[in-house]
Protein backbone atom coordinates (compact mmCIF):
# COMPACT_ATOMS: atom_id res chain seq x y z
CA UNK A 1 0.00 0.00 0.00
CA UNK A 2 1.25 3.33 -1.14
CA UNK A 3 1.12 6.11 1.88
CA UNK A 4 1.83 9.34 0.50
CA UNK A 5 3.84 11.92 3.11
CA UNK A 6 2.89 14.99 4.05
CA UNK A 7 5.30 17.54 5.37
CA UNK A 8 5.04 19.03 9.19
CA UNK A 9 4.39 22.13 7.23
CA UNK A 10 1.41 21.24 5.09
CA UNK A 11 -0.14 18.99 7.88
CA UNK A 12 -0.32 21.79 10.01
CA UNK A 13 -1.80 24.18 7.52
CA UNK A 14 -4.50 21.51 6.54
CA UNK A 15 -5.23 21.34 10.23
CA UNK A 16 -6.04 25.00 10.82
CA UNK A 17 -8.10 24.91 7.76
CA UNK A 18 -10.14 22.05 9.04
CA UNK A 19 -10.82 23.54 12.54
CA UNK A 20 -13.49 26.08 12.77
CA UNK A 21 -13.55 29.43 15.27
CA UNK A 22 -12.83 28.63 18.72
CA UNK A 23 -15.54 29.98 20.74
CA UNK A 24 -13.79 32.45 22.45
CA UNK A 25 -13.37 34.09 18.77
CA UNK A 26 -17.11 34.78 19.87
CA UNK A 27 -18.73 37.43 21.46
CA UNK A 28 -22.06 39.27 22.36
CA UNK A 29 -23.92 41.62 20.40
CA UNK A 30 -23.96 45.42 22.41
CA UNK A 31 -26.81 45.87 24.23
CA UNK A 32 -27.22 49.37 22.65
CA UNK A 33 -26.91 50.18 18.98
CA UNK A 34 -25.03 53.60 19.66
CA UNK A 35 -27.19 55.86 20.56
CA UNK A 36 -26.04 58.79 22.01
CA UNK A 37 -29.69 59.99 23.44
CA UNK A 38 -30.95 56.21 24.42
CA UNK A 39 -27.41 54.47 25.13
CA UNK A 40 -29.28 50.71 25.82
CA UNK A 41 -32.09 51.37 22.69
CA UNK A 42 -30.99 48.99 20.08
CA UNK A 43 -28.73 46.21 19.88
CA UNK A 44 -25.55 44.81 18.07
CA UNK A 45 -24.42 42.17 16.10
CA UNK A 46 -27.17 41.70 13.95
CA UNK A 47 -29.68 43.51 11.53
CA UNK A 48 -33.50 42.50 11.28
CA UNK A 49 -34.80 42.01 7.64
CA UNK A 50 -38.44 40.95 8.78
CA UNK A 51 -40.72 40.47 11.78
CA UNK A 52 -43.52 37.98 11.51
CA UNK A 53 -45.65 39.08 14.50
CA UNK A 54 -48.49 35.96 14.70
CA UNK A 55 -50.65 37.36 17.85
CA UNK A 56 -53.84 36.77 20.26
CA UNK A 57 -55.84 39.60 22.01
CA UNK A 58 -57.86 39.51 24.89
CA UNK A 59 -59.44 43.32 24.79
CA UNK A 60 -61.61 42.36 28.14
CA UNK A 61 -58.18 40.82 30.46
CA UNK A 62 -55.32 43.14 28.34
CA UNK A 63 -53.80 39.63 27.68
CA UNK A 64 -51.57 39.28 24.63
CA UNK A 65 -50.27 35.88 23.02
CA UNK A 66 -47.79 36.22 20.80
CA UNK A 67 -45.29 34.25 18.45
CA UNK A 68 -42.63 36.77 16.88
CA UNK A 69 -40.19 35.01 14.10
CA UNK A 70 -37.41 37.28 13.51
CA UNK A 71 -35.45 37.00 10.14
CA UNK A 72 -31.28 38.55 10.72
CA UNK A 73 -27.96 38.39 9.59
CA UNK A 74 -24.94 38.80 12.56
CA UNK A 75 -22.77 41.76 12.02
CA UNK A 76 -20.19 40.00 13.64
CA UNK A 77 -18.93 36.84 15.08
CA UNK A 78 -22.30 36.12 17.76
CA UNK A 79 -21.93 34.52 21.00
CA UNK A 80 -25.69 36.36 21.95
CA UNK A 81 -27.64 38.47 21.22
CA UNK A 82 -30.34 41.03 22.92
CA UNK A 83 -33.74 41.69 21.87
CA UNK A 84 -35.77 45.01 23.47
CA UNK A 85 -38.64 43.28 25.06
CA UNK A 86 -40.99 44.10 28.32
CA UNK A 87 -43.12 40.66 28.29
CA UNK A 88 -42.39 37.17 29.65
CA UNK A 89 -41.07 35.20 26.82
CA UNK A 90 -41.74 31.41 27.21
CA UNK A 91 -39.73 30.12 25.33
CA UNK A 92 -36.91 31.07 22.10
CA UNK A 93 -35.53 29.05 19.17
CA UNK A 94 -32.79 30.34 17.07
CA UNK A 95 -32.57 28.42 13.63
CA UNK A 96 -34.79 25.92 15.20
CA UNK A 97 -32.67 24.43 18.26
CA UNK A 98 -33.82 25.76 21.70
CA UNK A 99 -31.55 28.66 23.10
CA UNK A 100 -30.76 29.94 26.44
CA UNK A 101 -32.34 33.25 27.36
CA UNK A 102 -32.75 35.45 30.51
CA UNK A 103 -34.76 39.14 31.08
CA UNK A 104 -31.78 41.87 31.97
CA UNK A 105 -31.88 45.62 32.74
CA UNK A 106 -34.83 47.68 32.16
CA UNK A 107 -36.11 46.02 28.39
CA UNK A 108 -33.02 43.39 27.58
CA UNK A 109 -33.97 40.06 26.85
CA UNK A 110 -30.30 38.09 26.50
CA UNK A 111 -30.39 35.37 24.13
CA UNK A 112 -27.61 32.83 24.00
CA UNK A 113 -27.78 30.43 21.11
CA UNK A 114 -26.85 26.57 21.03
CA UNK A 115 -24.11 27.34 18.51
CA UNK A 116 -22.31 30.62 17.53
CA UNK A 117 -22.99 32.49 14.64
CA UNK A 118 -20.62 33.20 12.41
CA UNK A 119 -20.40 36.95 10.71
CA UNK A 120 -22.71 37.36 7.91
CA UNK A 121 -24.73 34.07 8.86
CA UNK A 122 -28.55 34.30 8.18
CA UNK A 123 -30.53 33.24 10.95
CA UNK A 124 -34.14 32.63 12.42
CA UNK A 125 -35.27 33.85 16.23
CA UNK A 126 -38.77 32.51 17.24
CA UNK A 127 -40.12 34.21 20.44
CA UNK A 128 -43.04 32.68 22.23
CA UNK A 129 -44.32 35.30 24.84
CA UNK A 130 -47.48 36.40 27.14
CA UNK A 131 -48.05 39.53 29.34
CA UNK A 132 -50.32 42.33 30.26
CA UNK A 133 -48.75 45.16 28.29
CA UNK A 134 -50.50 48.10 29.96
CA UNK A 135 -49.23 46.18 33.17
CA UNK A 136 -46.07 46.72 31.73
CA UNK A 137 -43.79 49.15 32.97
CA UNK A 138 -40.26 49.99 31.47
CA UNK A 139 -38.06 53.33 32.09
CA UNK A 140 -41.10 54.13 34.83
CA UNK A 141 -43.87 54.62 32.64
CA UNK A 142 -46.14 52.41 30.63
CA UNK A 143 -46.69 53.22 26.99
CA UNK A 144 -49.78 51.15 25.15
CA UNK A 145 -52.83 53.09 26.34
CA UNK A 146 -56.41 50.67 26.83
CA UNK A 147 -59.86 52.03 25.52
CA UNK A 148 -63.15 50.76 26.59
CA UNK A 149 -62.80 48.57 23.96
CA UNK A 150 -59.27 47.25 23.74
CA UNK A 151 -56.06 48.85 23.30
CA UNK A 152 -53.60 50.76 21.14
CA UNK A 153 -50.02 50.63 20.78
CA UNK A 154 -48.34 53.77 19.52
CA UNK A 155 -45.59 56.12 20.78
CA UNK A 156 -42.10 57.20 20.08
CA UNK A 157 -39.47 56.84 20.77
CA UNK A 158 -40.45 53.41 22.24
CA UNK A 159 -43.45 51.31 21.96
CA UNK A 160 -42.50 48.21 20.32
CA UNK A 161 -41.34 46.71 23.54
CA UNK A 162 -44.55 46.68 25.13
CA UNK A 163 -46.06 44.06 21.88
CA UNK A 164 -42.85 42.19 20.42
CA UNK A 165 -39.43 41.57 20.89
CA UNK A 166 -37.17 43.56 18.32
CA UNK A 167 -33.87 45.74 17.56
CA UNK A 168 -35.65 48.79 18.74
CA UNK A 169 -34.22 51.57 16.75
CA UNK A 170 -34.53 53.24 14.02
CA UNK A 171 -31.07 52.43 12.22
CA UNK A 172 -32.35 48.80 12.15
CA UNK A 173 -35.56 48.71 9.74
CA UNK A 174 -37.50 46.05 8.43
CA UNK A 175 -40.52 44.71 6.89
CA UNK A 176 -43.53 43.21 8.71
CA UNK A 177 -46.58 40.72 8.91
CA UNK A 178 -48.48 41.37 11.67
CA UNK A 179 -51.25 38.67 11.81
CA UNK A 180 -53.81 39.49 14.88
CA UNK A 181 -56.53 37.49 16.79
CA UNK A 182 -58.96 39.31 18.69
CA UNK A 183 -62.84 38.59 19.56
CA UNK A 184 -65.63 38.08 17.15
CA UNK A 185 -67.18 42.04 16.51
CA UNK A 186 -63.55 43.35 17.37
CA UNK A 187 -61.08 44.78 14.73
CA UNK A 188 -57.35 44.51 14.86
CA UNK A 189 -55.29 47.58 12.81
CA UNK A 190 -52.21 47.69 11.59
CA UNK A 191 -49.72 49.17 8.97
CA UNK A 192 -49.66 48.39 5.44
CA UNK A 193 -52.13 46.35 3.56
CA UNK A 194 -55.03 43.98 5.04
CA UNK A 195 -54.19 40.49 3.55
CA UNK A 196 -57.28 38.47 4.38
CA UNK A 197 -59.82 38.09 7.30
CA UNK A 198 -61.16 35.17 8.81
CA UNK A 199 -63.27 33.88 11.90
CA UNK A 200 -63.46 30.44 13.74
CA UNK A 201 -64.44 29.77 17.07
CA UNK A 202 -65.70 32.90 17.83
CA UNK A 203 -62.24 34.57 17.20
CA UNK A 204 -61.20 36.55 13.90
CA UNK A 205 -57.44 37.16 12.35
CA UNK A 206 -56.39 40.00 10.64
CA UNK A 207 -53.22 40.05 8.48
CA UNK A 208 -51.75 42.87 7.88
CA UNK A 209 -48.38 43.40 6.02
CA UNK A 210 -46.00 46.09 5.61
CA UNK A 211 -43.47 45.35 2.24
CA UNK A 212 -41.23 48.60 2.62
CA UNK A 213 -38.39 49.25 5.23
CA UNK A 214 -40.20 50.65 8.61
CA UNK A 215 -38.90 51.48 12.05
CA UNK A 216 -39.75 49.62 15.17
CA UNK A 217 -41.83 52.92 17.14
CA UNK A 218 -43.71 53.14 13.05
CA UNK A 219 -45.37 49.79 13.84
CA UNK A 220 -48.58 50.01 15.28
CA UNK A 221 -51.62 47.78 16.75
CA UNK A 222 -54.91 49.19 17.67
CA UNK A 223 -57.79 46.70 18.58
CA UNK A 224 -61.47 47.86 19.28
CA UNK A 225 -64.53 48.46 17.58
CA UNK A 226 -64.14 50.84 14.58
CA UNK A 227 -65.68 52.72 12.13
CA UNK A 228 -63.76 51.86 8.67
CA UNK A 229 -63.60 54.01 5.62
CA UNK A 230 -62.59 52.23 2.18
CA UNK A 231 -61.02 54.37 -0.74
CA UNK A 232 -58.57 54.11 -3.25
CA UNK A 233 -56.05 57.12 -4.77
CA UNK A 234 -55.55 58.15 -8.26
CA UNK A 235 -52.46 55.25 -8.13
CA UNK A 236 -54.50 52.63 -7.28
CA UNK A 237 -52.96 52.57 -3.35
CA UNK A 238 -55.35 51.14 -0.80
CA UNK A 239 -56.84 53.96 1.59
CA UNK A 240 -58.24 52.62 4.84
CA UNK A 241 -59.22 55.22 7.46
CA UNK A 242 -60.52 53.92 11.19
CA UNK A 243 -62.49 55.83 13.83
CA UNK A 244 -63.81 54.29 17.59
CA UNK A 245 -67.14 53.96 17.65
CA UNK A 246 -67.28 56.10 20.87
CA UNK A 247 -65.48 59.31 20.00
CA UNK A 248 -68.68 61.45 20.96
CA UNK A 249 -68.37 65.32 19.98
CA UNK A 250 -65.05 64.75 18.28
CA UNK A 251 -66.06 62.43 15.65
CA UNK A 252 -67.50 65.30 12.73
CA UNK A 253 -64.14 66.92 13.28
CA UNK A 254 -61.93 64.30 13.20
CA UNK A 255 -63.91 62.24 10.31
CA UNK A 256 -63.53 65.82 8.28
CA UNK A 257 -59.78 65.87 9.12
CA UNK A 258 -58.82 62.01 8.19
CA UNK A 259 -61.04 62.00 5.46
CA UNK A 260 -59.09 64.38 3.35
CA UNK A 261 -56.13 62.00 3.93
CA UNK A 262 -55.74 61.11 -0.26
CA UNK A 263 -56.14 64.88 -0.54
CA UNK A 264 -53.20 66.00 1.06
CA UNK A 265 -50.87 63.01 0.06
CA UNK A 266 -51.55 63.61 -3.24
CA UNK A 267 -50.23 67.25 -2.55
CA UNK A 268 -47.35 66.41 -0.78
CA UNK A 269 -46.55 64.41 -3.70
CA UNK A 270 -45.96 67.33 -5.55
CA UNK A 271 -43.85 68.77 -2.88
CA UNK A 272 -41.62 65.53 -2.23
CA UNK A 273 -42.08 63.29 -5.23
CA UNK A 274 -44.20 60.00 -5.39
CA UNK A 275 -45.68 58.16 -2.42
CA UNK A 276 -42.92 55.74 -0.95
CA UNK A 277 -45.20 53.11 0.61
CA UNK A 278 -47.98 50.47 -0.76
CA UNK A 279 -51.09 51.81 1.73
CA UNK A 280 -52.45 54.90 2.75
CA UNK A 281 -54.86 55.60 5.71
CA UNK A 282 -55.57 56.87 9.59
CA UNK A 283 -56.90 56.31 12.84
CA UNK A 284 -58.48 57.87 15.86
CA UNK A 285 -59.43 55.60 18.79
CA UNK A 286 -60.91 56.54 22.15
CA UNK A 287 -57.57 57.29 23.85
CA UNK A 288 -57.74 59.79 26.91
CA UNK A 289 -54.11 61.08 24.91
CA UNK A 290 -53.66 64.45 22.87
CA UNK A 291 -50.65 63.22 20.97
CA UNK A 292 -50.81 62.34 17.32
CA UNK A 293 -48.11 60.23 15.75
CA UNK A 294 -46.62 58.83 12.06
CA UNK A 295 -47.21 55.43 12.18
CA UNK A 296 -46.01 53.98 8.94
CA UNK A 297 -48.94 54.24 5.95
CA UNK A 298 -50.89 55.01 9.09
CA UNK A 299 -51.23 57.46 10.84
CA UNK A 300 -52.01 57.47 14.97
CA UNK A 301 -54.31 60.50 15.88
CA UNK A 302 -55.88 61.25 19.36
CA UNK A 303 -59.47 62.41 19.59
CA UNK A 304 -58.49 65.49 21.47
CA UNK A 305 -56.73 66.62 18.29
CA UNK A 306 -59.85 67.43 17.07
CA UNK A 307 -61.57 69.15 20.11
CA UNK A 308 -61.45 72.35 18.50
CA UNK A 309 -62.57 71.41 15.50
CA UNK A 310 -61.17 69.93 12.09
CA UNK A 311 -57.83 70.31 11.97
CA UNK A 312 -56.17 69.21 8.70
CA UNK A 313 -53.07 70.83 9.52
CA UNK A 314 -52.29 67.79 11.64
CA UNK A 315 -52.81 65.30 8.81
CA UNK A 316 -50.74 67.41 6.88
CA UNK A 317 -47.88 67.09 9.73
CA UNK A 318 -48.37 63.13 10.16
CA UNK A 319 -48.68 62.48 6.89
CA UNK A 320 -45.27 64.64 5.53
CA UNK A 321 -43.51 62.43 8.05
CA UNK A 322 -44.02 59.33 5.68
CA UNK A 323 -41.56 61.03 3.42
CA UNK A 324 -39.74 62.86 6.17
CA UNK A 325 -39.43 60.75 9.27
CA UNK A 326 -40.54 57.16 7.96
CA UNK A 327 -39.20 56.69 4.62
CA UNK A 328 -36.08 58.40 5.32
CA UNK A 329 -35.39 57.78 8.88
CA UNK A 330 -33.28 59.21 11.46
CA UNK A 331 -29.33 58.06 11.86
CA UNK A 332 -29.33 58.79 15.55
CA UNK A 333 -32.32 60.31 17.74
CA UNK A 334 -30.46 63.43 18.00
CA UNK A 335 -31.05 64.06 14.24
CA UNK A 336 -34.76 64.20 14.92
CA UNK A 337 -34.70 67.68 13.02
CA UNK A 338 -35.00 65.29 9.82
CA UNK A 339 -38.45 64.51 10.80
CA UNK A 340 -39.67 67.38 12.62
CA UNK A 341 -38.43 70.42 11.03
CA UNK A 342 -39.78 69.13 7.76
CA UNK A 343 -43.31 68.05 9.09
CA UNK A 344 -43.71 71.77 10.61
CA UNK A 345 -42.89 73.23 7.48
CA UNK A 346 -45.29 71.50 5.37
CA UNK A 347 -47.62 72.89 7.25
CA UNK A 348 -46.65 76.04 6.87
CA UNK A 349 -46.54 75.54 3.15
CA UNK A 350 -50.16 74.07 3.49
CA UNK A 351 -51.44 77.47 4.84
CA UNK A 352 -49.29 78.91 1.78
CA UNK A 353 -51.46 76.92 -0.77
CA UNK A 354 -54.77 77.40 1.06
CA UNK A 355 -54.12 81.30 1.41
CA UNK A 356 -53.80 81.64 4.80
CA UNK A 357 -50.40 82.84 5.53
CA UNK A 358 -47.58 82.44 3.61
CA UNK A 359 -44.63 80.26 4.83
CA UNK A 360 -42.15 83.73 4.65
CA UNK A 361 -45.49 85.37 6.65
CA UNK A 362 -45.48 82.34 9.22
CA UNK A 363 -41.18 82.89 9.69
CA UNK A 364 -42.02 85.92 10.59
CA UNK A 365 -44.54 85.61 12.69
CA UNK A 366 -42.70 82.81 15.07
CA UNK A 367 -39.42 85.15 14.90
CA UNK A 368 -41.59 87.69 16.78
CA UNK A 369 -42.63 85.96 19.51
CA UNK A 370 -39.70 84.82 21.06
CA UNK A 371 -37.61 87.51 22.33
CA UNK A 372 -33.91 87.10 22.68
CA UNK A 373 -34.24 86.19 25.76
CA UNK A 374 -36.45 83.34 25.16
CA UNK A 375 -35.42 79.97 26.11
CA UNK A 376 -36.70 78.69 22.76
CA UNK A 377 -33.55 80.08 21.41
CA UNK A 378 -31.57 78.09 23.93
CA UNK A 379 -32.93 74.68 22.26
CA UNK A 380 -30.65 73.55 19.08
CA UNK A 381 -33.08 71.95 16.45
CA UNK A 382 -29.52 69.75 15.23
CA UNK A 383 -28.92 68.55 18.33
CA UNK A 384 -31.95 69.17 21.03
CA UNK A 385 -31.22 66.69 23.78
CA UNK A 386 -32.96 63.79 24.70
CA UNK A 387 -34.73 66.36 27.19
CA UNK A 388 -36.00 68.64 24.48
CA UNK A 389 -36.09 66.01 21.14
CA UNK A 390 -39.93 67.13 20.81
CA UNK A 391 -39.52 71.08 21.80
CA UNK A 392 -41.08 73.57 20.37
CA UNK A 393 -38.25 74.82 18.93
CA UNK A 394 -37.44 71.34 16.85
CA UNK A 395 -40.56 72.39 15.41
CA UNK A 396 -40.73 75.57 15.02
CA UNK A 397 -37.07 76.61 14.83
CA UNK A 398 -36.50 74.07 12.98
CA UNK A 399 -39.21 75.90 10.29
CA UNK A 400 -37.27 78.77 10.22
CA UNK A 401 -34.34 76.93 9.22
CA UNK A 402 -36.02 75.70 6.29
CA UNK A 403 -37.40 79.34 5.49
CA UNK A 404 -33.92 80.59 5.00
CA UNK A 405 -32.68 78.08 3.43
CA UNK A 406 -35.70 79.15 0.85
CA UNK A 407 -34.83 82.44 1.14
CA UNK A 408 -30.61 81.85 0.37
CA UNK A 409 -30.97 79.30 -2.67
CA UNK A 410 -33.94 80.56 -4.20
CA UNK A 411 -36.96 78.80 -5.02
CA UNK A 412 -36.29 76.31 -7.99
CA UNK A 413 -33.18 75.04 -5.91
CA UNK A 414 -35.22 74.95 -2.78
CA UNK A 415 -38.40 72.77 -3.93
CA UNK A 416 -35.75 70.46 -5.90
CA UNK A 417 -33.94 69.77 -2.84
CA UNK A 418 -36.91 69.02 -0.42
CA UNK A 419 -38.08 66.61 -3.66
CA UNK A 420 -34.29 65.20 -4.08
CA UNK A 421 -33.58 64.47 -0.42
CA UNK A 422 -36.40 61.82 -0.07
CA UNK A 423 -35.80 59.38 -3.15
CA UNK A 424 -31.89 60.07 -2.83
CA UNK A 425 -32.25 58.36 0.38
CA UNK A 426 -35.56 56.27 0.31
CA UNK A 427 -36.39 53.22 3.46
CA UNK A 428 -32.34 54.57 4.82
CA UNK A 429 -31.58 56.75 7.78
CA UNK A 430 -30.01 59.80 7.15
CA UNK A 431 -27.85 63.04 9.59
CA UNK A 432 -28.62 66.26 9.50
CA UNK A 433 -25.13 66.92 8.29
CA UNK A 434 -26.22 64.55 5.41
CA UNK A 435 -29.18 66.87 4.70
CA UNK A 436 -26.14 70.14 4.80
CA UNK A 437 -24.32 68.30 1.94
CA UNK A 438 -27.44 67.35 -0.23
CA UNK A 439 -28.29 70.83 -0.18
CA UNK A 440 -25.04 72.53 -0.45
CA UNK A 441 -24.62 69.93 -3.44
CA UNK A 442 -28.06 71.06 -5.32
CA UNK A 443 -27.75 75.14 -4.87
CA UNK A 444 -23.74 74.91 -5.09
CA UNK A 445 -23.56 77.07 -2.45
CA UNK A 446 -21.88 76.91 1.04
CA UNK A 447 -24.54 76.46 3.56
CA UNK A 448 -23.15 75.16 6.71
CA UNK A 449 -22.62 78.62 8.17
CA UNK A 450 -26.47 79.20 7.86
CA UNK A 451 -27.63 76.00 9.26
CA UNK A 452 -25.14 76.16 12.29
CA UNK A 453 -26.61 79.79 12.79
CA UNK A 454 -30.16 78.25 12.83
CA UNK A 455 -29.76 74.37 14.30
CA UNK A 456 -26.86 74.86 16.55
CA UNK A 457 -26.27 78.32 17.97
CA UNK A 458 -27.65 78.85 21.18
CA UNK A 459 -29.18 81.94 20.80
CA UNK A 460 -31.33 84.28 18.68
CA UNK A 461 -29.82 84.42 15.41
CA UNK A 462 -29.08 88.23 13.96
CA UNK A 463 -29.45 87.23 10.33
CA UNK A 464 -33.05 85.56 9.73
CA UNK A 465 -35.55 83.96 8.31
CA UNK A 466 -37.64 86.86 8.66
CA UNK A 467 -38.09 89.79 6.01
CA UNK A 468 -39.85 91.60 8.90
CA UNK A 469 -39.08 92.80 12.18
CA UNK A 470 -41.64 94.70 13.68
CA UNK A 471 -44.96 94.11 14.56
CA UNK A 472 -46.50 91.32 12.69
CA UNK A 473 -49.83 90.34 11.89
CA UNK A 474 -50.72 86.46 13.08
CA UNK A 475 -51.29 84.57 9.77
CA UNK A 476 -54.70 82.77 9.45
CA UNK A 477 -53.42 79.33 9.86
CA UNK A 478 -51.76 79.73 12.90
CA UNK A 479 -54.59 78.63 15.01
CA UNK A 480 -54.60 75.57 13.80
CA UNK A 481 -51.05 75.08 13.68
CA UNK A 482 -50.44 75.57 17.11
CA UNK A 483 -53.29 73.66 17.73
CA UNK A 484 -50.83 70.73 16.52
CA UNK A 485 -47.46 71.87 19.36
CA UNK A 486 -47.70 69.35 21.47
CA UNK A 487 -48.54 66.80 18.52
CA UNK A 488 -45.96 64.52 19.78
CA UNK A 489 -45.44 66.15 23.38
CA UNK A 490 -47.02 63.21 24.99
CA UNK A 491 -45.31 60.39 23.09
């Protein structure tokens, strides 16, 4: 028999080949993704590409059942892994063999699989879970809010963690089916598009599915009795609108507010280029709140928005955030000026087209009521603070930003840019400093002095917005737009 010899040299080589990673090559994911704001929101050493959220709801007990399968790829070489989660989980596979897992810190749920991952694997989480959400209590408060009738889960910039387990951040977006079971005569609402119905055993599912990139705090649940509206736009996109059968005197107003919903995205198409998602709609269930948020294709809107009347300014806010907030998301929380700046200006350019108060008239009129001295100068729109993310002055400031920008690059570079931005970075997540670039880029002109004067500096800026600076007459719209300041106060 012929043996064939191998040198010491070769051997050894061959060896290394054939052994795989130790373990100790291994570690944990961060139990943060980075950011600076929300240091343990997030996680690392993986990225979501879908949730399948298969769920049961119990609106009389607040009792939620729930299966979550989570398809990810490791960032690195994966020892564990954290989830953001505030319920009991019962039990969690990953890639189908049963994993080690234990509840840590205020939302952590550590995951250790059987097996390391190796960078750039694929691989499958299933979460089995049961709790009382609005039992729930993480970072001291509890966030899903019950109505006589079930419950809703929308706020920012957490929610998720009261209803699944997930990468709660913005950075990490994915796509979703969220299938829900709730009792006969009950509704279940959701983002995206309503896949099919059906009933047995005096239980009905609702699938729902969302096929573009969204955020964790974009997802949404509401169950309870509803009143639905059914339309279609010009496109062809699906419009469902949802009211509580309950809202009392705020139902005409908010009914007149929602219901121009195809209205004013068709508009804002104009302003910011074609619709980015596959379903359009709103809802306003009995909540005691006053908040309104941008759940992805949509829209979460309190009943006490519409106490004063019908407000479409506020649809017009919520709805600009599908562009500005949702499609192109924020890097870090600290860039929330992304979102809100642009969601206050379109409705100042909403009062432009309806002729009541121009956007230059509106500048002005903000610019007047805060003297130097005013704190609202104090609050940098670029960088507000965890504290003051949803300020005033993100809002408004933020606005004037935007107006002299207008006023520096003219109109035909101004309108082009707040078209460009969104499809130059469509479903990503995007800086402020990004947004500098893009528009120094389009007007070829050197802006960053002008947006640190209006994002960053401290204090009342000398050069302005504003083309006047005495006495100014309040604008028409600005009864309903302030109507809208705290539209995310309470979230």
């Amino acid at each position: 028999m012929y043996r064939r010899l191998i040198a010491p040299g070769a051997l050894v080589a061959s060896l290394m080949l054939a052994i795989p990673a130790s373990a100790a090559d291994y570690t944990p994911g961060a139990s943060g993704i980075g950011d600076p704001y929300y240091p343990t929101y997030g996680n690392g050493g993986y990225d979501v590409s879908h949730y399948d959220l298969r769920l049961k709801y119990q609106p009389t007990t607040d009792l939620l059942e729930g299966t979550a399968t989570i398809l990810a790829s490791s960032t690195q070489d994966l020892s564990r892994f954290n989830l953001d989660f505030g319920l009991t989980a019962s039990s969690v596979l990953v890639n189908g063999k049963k994993a080690k897992f234990a509840a840590s810190g205020v939302q952590e749920l550590e995951v250790t699989p059987a097996t390391g991952l190796p960078k750039g694997t694929p691989f499958t989480v299933v979460v089995k879970y049961s709790g009382k959400p609005t039992d729930v209590e993480l970072w001291g408060f509890t966030s899903p809010q019950r109505t006589p009738d079930g419950a809703v889960f929308a706020n920012e910039p957490e929610s998720a963690a009261w209803w699944f387990p997930s990468n709660d951040h913005p950075r990490d977006k994915a796509t979703y089916d969220v299938s829900v079971a709730v009792p006969d005569g009950t509704q279940a609402i959701s983002n995206g598009t309503l896949q099919s119905q059906s009933s047995q055993l005096g239980w009905t599912r609702f699938n729902w599915r969302s096929s573009k990139p969204q955020a964790t705090y974009l997802a949404t649940l509401a169950v309870g009795k509803f009143d639905i509206t059914k339309d279609t736009t010009a496109s062809g996109l699906p419009v469902i609108n949802a009211y509580s059968k309950d809202l009392g005197a705020n139902e005409g107003a908010a009914k007149a507010s929602v219901e121009r919903t195809t209205e004013v995205a068709e508009w804002l198409e104009s302003l910011y280029g074609p619709y980015p998602f596959d379903a359009l709609g709103g809802y306003v269930p009995n909540v005691p709140s006053r908040f309104a948020l941008e759940t992805q294709t949509r829209p979460f809107y309190s009943p006490k928005q519409f106490a004063n009347g019908a407000n479409v300014s506020v649809v017009v806010h919520e709805l600009a955030h599908q562009w500005y907030g949702d499609s192109v998301s924020v890097d870090n929380w600290k860039d929330i000026w992304i979102n809100e700046g642009f969601a206050r200006y379109s409705q100042w350019l909403w009062s432009e087209k309806e002729g009541e108060g121009t956007a230059q008239e509106l500048a002005d009129y903000v610019y007047a009521q805060h003297p130097a001295d005013d704190a609202f100068w104090t609050v940098k729109p670029g960088d507000p603070g965890a504290e003051n993310q949803f300020d005033i002055a993100v809002y408004d400031r933020g606005a004037l930003a935007l107006q002299a920008l207008r006023n520096a690059v003219g109109e035909k570079d101004f309108f082009a840019i707040l078209k460009g931005w969104p499809q130059q970075h469509a479903y990503g997540n995007a800086k402020v400093s990004d947004f500098v670039r893009y528009a120094e880029k389009v007007s070829r002109k050197p802006l960053a002095g002008l947006f640190d004067t209006w994002l960053y500096q401290p204090s009342k800026p000398a050069t302005s917005a504003v083309r006047s600076a005495g006495v100014v007459e309040r604008p028409k719209s600005w009864r309903a737009i302030a109507a809208t300041n705290g539209v995310h106060a309470e979230g």
